[in-house]
PDB file of N, CA and C in Angstrom:
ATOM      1  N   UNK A   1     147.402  33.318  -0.066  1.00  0.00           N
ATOM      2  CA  UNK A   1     147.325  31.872   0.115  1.00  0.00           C
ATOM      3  C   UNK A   1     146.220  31.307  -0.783  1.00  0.00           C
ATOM      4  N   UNK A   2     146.615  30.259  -1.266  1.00  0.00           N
ATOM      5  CA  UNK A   2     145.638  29.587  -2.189  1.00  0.00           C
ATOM      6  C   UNK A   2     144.214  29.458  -1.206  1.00  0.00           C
ATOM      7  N   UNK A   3     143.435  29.174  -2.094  1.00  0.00           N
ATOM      8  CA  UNK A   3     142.012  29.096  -1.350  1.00  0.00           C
ATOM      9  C   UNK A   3     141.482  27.657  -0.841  1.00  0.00           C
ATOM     10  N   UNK A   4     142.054  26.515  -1.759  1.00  0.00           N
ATOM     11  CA  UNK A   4     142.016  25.708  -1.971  1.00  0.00           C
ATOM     12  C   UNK A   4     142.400  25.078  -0.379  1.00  0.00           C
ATOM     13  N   UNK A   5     143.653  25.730  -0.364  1.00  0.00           N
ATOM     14  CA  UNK A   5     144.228  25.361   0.884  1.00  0.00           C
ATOM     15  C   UNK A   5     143.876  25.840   2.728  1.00  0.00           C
ATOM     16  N   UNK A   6     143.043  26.991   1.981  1.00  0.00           N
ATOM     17  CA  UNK A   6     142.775  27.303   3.112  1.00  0.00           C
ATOM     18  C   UNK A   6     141.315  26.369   3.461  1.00  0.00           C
ATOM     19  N   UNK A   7     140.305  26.089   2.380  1.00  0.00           N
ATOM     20  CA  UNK A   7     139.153  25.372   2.559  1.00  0.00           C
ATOM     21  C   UNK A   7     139.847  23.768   2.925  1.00  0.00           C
ATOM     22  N   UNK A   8     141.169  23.423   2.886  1.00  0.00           N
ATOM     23  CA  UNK A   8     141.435  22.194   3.136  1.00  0.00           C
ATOM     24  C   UNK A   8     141.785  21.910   4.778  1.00  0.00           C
ATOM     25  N   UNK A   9     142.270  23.538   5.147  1.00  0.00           N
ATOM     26  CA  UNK A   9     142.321  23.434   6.828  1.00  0.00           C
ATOM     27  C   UNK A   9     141.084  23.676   7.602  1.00  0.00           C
ATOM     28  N   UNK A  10     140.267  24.229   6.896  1.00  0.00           N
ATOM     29  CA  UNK A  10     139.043  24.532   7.931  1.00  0.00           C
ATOM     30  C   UNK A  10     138.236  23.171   7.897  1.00  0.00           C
ATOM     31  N   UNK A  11     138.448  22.345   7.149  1.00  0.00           N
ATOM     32  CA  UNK A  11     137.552  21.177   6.929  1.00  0.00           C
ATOM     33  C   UNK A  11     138.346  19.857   8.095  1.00  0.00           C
ATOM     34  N   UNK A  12     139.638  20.439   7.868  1.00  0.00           N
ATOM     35  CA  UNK A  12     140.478  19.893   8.913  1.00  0.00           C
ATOM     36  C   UNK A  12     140.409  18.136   8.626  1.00  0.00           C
ATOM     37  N   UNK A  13     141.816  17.361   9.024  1.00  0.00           N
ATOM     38  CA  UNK A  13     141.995  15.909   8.481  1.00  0.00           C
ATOM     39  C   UNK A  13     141.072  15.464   8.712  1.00  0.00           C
ATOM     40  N   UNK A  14     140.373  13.926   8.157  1.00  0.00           N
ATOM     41  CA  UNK A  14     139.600  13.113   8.483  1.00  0.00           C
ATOM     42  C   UNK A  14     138.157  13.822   8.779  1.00  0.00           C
ATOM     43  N   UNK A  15     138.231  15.018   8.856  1.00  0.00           N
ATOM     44  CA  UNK A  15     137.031  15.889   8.998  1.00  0.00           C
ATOM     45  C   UNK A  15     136.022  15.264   7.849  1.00  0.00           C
ATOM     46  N   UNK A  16     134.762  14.861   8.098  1.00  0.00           N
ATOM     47  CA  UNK A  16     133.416  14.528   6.936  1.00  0.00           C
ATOM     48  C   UNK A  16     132.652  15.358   7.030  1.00  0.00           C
ATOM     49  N   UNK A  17     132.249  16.218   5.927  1.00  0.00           N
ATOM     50  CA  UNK A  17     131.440  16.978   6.070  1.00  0.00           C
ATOM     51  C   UNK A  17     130.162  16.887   4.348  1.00  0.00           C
ATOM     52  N   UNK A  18     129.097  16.539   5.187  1.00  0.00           N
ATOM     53  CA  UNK A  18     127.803  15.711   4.435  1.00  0.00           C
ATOM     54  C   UNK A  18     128.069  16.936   3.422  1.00  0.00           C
ATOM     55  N   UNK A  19     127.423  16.611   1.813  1.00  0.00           N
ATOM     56  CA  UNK A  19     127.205  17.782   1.020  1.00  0.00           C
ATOM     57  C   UNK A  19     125.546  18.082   1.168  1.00  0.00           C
ATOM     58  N   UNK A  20     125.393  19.313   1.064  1.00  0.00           N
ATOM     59  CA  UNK A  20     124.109  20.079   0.869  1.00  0.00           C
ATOM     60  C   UNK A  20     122.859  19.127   0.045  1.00  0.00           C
ATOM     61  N   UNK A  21     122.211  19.053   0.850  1.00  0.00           N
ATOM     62  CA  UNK A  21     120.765  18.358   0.298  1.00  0.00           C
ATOM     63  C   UNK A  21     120.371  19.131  -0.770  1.00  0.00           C
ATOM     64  N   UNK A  22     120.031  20.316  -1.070  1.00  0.00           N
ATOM     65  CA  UNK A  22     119.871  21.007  -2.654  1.00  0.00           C
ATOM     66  C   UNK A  22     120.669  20.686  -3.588  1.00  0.00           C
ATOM     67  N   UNK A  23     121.952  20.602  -3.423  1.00  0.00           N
ATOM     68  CA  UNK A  23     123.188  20.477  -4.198  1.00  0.00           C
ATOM     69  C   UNK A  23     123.278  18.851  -5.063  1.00  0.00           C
ATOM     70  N   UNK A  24     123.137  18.221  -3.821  1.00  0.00           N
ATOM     71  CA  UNK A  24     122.668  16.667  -3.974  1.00  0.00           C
ATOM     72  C   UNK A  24     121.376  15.935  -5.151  1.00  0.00           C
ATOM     73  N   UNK A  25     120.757  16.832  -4.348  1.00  0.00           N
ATOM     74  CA  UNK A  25     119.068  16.720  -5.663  1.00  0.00           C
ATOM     75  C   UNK A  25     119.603  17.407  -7.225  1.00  0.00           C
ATOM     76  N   UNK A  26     120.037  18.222  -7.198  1.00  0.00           N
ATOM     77  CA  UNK A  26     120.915  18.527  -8.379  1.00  0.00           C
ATOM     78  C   UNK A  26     121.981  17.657  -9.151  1.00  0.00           C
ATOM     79  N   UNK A  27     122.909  16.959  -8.383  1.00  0.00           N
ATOM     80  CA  UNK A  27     123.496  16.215  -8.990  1.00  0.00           C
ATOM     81  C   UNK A  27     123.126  14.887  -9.461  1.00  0.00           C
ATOM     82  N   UNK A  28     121.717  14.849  -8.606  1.00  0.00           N
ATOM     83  CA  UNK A  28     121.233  13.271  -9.035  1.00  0.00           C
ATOM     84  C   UNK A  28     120.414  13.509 -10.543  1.00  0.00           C
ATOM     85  N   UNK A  29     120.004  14.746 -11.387  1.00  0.00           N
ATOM     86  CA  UNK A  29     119.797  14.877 -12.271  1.00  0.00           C
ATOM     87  C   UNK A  29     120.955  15.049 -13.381  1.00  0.00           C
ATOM     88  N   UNK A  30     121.721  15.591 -12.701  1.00  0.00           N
ATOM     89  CA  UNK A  30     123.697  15.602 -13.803  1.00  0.00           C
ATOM     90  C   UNK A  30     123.796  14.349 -13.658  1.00  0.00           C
ATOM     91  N   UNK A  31     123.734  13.716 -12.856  1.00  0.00           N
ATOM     92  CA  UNK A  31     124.382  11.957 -12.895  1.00  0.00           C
ATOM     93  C   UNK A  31     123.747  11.318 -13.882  1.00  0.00           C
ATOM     94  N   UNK A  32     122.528  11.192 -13.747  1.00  0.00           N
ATOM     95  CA  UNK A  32     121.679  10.591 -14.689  1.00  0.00           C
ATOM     96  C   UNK A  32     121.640  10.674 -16.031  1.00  0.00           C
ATOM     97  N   UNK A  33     122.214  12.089 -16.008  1.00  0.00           N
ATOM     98  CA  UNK A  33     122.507  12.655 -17.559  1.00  0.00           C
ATOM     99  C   UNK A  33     123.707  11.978 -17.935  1.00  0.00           C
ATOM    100  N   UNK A  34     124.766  12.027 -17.111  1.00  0.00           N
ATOM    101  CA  UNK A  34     125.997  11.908 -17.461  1.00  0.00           C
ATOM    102  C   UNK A  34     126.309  10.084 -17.853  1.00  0.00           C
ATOM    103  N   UNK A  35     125.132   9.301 -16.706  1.00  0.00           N
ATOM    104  CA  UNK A  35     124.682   8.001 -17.231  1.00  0.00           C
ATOM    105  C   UNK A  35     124.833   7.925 -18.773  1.00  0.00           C
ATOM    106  N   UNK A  36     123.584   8.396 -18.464  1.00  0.00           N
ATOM    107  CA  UNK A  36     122.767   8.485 -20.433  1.00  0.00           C
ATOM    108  C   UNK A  36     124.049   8.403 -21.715  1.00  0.00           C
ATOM    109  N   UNK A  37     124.615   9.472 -21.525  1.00  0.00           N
ATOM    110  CA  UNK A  37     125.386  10.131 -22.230  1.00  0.00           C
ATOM    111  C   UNK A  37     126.799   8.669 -22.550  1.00  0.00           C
ATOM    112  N   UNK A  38     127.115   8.107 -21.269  1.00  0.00           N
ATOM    113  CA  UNK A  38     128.382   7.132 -21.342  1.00  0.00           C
ATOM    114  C   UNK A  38     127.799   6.257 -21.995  1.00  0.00           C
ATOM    115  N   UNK A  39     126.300   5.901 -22.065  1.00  0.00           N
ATOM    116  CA  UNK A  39     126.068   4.840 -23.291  1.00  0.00           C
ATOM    117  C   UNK A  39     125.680   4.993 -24.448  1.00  0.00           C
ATOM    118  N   UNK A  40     125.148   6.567 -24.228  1.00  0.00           N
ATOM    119  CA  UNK A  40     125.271   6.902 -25.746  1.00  0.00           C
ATOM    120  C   UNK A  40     125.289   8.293 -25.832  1.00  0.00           C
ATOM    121  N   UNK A  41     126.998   8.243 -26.007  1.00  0.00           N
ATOM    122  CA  UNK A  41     127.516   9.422 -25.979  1.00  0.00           C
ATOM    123  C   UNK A  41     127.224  10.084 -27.358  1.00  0.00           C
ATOM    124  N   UNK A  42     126.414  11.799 -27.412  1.00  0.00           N
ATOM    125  CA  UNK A  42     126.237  12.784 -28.405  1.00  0.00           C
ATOM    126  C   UNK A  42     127.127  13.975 -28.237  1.00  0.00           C
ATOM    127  N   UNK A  43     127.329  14.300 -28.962  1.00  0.00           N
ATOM    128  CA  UNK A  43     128.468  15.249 -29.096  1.00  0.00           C
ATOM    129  C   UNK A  43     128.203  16.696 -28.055  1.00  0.00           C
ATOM    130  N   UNK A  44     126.784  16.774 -28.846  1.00  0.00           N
ATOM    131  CA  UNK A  44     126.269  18.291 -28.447  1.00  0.00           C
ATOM    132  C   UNK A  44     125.668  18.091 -27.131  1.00  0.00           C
ATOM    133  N   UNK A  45     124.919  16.891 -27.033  1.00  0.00           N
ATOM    134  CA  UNK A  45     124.519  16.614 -25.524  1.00  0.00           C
ATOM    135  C   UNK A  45     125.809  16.663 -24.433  1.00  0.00           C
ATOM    136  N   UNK A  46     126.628  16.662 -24.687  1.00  0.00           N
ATOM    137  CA  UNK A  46     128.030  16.283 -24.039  1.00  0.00           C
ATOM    138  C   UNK A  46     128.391  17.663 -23.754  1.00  0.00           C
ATOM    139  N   UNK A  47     128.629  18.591 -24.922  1.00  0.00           N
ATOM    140  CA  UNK A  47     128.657  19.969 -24.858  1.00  0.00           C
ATOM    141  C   UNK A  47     127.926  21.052 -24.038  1.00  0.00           C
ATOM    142  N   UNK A  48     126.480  20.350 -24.222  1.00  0.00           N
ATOM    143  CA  UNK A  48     125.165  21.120 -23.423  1.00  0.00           C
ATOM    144  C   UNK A  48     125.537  20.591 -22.010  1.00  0.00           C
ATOM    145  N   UNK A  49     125.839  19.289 -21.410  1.00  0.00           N
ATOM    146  CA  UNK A  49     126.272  19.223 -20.293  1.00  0.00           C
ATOM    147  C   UNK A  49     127.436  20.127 -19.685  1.00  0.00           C
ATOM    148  N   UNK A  50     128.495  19.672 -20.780  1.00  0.00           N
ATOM    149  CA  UNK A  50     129.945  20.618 -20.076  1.00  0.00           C
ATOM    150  C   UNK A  50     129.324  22.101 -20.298  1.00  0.00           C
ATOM    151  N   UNK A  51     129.005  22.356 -20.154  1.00  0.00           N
ATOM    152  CA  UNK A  51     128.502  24.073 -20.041  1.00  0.00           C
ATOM    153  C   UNK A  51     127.263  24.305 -18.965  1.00  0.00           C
ATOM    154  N   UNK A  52     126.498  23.253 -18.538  1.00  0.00           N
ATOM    155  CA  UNK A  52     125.643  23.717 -17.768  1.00  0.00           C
ATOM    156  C   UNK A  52     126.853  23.112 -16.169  1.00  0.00           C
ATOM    157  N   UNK A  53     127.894  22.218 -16.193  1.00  0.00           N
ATOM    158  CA  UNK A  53     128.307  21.875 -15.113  1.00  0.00           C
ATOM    159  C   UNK A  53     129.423  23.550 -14.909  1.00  0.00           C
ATOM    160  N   UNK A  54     130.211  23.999 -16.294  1.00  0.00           N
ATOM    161  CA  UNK A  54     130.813  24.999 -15.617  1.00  0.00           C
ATOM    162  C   UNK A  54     129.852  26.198 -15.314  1.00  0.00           C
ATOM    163  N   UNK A  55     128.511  25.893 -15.421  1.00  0.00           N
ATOM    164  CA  UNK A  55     127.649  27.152 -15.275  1.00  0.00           C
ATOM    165  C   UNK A  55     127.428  27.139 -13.334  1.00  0.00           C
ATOM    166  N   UNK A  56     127.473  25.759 -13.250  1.00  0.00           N
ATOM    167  CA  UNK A  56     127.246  25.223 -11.455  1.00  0.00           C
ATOM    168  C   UNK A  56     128.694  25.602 -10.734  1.00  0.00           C
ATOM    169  N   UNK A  57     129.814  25.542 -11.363  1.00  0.00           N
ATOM    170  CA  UNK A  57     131.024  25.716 -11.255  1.00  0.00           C
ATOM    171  C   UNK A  57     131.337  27.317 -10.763  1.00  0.00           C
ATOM    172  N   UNK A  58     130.852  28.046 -11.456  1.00  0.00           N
ATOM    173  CA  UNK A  58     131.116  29.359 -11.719  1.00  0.00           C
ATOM    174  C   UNK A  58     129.773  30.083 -10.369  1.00  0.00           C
ATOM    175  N   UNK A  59     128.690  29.034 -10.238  1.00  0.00           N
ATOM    176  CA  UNK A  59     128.088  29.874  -9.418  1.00  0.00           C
ATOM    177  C   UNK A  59     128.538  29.513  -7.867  1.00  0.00           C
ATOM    178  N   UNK A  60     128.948  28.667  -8.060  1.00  0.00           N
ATOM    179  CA  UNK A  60     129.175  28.223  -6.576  1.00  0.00           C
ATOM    180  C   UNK A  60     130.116  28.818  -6.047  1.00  0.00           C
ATOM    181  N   UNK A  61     131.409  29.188  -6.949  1.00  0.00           N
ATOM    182  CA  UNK A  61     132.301  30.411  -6.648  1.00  0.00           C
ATOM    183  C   UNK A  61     132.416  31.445  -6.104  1.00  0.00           C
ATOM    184  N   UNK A  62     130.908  32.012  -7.509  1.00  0.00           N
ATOM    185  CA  UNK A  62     130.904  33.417  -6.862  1.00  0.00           C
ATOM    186  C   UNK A  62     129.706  33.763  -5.709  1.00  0.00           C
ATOM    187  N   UNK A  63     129.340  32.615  -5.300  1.00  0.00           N
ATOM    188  CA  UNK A  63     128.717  32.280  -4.437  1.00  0.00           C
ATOM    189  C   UNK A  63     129.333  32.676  -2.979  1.00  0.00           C
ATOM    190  N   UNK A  64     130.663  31.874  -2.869  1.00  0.00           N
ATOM    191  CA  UNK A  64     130.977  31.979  -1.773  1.00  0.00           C
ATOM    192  C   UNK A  64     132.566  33.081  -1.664  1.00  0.00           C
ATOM    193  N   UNK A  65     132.578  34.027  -2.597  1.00  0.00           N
ATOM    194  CA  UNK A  65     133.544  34.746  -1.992  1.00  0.00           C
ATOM    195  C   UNK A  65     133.506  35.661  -1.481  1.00  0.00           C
ATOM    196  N   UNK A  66     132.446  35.966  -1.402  1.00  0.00           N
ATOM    197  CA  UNK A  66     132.219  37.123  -0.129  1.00  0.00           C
ATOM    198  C   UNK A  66     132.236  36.270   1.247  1.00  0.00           C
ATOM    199  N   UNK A  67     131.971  35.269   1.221  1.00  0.00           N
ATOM    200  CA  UNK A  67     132.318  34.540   2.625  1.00  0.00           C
ATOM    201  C   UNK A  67     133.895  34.337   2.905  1.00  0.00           C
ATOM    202  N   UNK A  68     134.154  34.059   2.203  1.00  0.00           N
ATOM    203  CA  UNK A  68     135.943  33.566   2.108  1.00  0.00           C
ATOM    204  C   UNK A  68     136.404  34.496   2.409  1.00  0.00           C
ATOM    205  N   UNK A  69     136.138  35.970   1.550  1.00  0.00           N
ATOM    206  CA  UNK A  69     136.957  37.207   1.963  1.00  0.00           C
ATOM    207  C   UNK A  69     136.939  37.553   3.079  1.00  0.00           C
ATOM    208  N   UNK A  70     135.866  37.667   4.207  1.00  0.00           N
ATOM    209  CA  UNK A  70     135.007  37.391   5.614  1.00  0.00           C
ATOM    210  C   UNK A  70     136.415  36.605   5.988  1.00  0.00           C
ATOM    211  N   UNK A  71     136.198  35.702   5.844  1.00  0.00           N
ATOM    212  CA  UNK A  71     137.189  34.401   6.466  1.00  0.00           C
ATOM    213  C   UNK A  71     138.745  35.060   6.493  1.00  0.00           C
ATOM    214  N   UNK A  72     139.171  35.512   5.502  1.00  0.00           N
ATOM    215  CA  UNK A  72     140.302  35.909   5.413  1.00  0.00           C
ATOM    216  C   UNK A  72     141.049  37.233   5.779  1.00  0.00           C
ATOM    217  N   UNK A  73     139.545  38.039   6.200  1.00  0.00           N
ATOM    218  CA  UNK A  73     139.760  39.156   6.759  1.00  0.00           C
ATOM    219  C   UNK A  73     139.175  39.125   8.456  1.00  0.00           C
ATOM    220  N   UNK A  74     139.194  37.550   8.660  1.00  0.00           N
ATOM    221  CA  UNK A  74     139.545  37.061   9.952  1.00  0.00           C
ATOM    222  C   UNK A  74     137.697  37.500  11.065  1.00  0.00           C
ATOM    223  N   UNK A  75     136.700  37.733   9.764  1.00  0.00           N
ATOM    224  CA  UNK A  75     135.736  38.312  10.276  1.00  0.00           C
ATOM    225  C   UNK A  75     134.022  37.226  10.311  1.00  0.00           C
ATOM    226  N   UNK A  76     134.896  35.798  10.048  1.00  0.00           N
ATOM    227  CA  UNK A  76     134.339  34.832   9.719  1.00  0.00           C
ATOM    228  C   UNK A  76     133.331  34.381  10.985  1.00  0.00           C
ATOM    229  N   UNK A  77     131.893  34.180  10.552  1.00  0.00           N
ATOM    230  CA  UNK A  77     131.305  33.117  11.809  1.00  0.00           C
ATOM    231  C   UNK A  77     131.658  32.161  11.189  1.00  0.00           C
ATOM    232  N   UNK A  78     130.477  31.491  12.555  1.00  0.00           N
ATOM    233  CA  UNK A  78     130.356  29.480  12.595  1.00  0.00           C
ATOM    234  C   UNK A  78     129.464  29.290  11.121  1.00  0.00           C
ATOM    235  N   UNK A  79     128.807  29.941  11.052  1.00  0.00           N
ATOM    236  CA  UNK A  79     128.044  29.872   9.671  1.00  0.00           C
ATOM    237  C   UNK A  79     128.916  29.927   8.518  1.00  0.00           C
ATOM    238  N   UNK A  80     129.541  31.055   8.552  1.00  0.00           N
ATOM    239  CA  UNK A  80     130.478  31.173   7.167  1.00  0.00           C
ATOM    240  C   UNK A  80     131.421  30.203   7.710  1.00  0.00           C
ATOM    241  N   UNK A  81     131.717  29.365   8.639  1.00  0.00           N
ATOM    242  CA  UNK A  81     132.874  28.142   8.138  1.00  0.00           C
ATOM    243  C   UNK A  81     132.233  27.068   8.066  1.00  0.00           C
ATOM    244  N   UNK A  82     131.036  26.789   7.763  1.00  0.00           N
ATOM    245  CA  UNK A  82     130.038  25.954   7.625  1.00  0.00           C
ATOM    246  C   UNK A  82     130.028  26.035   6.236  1.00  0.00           C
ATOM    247  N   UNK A  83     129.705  27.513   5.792  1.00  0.00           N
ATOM    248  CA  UNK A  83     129.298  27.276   4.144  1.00  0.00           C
ATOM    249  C   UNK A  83     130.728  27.599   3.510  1.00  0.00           C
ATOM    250  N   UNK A  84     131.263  27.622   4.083  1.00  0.00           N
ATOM    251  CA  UNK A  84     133.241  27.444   3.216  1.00  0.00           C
ATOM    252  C   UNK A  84     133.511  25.918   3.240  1.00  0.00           C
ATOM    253  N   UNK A  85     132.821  24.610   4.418  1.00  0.00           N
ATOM    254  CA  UNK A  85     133.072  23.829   4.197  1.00  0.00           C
ATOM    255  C   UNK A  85     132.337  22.938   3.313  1.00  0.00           C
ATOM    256  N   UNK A  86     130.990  23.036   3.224  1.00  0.00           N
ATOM    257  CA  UNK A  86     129.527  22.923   1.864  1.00  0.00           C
ATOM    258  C   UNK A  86     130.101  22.469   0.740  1.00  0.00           C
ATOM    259  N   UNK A  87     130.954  24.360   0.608  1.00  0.00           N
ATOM    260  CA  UNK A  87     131.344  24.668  -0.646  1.00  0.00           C
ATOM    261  C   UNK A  87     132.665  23.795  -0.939  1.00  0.00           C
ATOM    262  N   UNK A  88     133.350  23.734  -0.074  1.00  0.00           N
ATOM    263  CA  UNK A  88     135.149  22.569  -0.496  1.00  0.00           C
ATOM    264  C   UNK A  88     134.190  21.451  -1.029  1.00  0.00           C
ATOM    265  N   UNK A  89     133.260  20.367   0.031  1.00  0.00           N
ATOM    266  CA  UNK A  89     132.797  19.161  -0.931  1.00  0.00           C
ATOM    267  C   UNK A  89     132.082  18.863  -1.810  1.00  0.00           C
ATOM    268  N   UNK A  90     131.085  20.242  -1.770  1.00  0.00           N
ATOM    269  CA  UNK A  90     130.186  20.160  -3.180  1.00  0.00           C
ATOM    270  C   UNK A  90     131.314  20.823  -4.404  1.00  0.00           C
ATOM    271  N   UNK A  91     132.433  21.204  -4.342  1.00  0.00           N
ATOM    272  CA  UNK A  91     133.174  21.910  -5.673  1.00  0.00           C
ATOM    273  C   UNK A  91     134.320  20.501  -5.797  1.00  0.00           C
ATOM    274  N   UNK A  92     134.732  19.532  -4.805  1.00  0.00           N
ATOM    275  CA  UNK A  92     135.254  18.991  -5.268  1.00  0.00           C
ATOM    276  C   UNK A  92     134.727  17.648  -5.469  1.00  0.00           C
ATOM    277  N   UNK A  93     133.334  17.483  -5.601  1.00  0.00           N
ATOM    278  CA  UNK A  93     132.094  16.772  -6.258  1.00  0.00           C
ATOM    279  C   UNK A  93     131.904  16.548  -7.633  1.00  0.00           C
ATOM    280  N   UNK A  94     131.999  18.163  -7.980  1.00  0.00           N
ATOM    281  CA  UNK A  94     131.525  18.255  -8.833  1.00  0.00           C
ATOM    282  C   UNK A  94     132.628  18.284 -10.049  1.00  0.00           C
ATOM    283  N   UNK A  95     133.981  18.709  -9.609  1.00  0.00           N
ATOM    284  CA  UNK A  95     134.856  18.834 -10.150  1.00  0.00           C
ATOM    285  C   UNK A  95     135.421  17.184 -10.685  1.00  0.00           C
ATOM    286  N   UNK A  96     134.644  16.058  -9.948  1.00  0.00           N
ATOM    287  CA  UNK A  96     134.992  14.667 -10.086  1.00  0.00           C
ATOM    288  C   UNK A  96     134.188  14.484 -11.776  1.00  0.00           C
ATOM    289  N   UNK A  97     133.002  14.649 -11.105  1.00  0.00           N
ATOM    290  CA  UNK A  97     132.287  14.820 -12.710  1.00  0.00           C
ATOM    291  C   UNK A  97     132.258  15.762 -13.792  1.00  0.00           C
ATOM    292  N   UNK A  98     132.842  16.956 -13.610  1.00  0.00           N
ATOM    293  CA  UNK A  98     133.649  17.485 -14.826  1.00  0.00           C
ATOM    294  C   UNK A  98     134.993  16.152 -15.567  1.00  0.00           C
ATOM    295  N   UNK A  99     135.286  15.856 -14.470  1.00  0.00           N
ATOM    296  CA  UNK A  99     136.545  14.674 -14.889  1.00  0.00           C
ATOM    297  C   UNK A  99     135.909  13.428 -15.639  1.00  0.00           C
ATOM    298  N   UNK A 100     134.853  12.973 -15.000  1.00  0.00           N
ATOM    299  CA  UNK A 100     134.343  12.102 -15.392  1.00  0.00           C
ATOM    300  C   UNK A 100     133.739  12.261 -16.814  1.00  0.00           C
ATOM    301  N   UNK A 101     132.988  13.029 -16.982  1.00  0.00           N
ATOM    302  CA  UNK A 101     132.657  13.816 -18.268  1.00  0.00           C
ATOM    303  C   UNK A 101     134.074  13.640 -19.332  1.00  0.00           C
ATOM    304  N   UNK A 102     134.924  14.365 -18.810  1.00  0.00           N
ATOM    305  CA  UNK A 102     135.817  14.942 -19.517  1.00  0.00           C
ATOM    306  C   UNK A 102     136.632  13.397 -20.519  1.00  0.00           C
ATOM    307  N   UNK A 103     136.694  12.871 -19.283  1.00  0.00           N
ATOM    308  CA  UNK A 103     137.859  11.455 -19.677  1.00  0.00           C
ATOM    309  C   UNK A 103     136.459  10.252 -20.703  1.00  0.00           C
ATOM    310  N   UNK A 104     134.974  10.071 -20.134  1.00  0.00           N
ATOM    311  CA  UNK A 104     135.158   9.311 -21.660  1.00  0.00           C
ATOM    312  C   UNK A 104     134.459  10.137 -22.291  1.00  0.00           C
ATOM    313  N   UNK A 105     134.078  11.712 -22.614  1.00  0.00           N
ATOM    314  CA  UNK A 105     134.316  12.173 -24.193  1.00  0.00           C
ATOM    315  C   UNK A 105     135.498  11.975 -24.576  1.00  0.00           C
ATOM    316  N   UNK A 106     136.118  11.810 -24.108  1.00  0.00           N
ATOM    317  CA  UNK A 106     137.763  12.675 -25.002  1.00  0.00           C
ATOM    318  C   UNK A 106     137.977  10.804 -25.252  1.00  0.00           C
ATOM    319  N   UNK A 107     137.545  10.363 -24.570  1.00  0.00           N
ATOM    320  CA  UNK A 107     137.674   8.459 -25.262  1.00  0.00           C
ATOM    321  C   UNK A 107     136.913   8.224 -26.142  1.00  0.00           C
ATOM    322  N   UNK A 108     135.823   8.579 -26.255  1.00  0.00           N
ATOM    323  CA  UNK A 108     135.314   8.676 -27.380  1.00  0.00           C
ATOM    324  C   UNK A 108     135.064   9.244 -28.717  1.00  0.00           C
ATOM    325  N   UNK A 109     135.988  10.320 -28.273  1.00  0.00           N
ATOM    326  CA  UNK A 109     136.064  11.301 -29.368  1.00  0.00           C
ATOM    327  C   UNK A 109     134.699  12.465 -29.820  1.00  0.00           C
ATOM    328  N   UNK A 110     134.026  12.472 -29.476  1.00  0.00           N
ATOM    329  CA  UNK A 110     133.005  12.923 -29.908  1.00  0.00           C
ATOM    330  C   UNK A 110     132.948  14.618 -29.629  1.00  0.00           C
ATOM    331  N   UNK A 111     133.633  14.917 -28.688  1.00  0.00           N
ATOM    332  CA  UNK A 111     133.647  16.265 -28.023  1.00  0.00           C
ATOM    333  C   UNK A 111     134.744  16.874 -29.392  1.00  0.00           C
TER     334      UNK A 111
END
């Protein structure tokens, strides 16, 4: 089963679940960057970003699959469905601003 889907039932409909205060303080320094960058977009600055966001991408992953596997081998606590749910809104956070990133380089051409 996709993973995706399974972090979409444990979070369950209408379910809100706050993102991580570390995670948060982190993105308020990517935002700011990513500010910067939409008014004056640099090629390589753009580059140095998209590589430090799939660097956040990639850790947060392998971050949590030893929990997931837990989860899926039905051996999950309240904790590990706590940090399976962290992880669904801080990855699909962040995955907004990979997008965001993505759509005005590629409008601007510069990437």
């Amino acid at each position: 089963m996709d993973y995706e889907l399974i972090l979409k039932e444990i979070l369950g409909q209408g379910e809100r679940q706050p993102l991580p205060q570390l995670f948060l303080m982190e993105m308020l320094v990517v935002n700011e960057r990513l500010i910067q960058l939409e008014l004056a977009p640099e090629a390589k600055a753009i580059a140095k970003l998209r590589e430090q966001l799939d660097g956040l991408e990639l850790q947060l992953c392998s971050r949590i699959q030893p929990v997931l596997d837990m989860y899926l081998s039905g051996n999950a606590t309240v904790g590990d469905v706590v940090q399976l749910k962290e992880f669904y809104v801080s990855r699909k956070y962040l995955l907004r601003i990979i997008d965001r990133l993505s759509t005005f380089a590629s409008r601007d051409q510069v990437v």
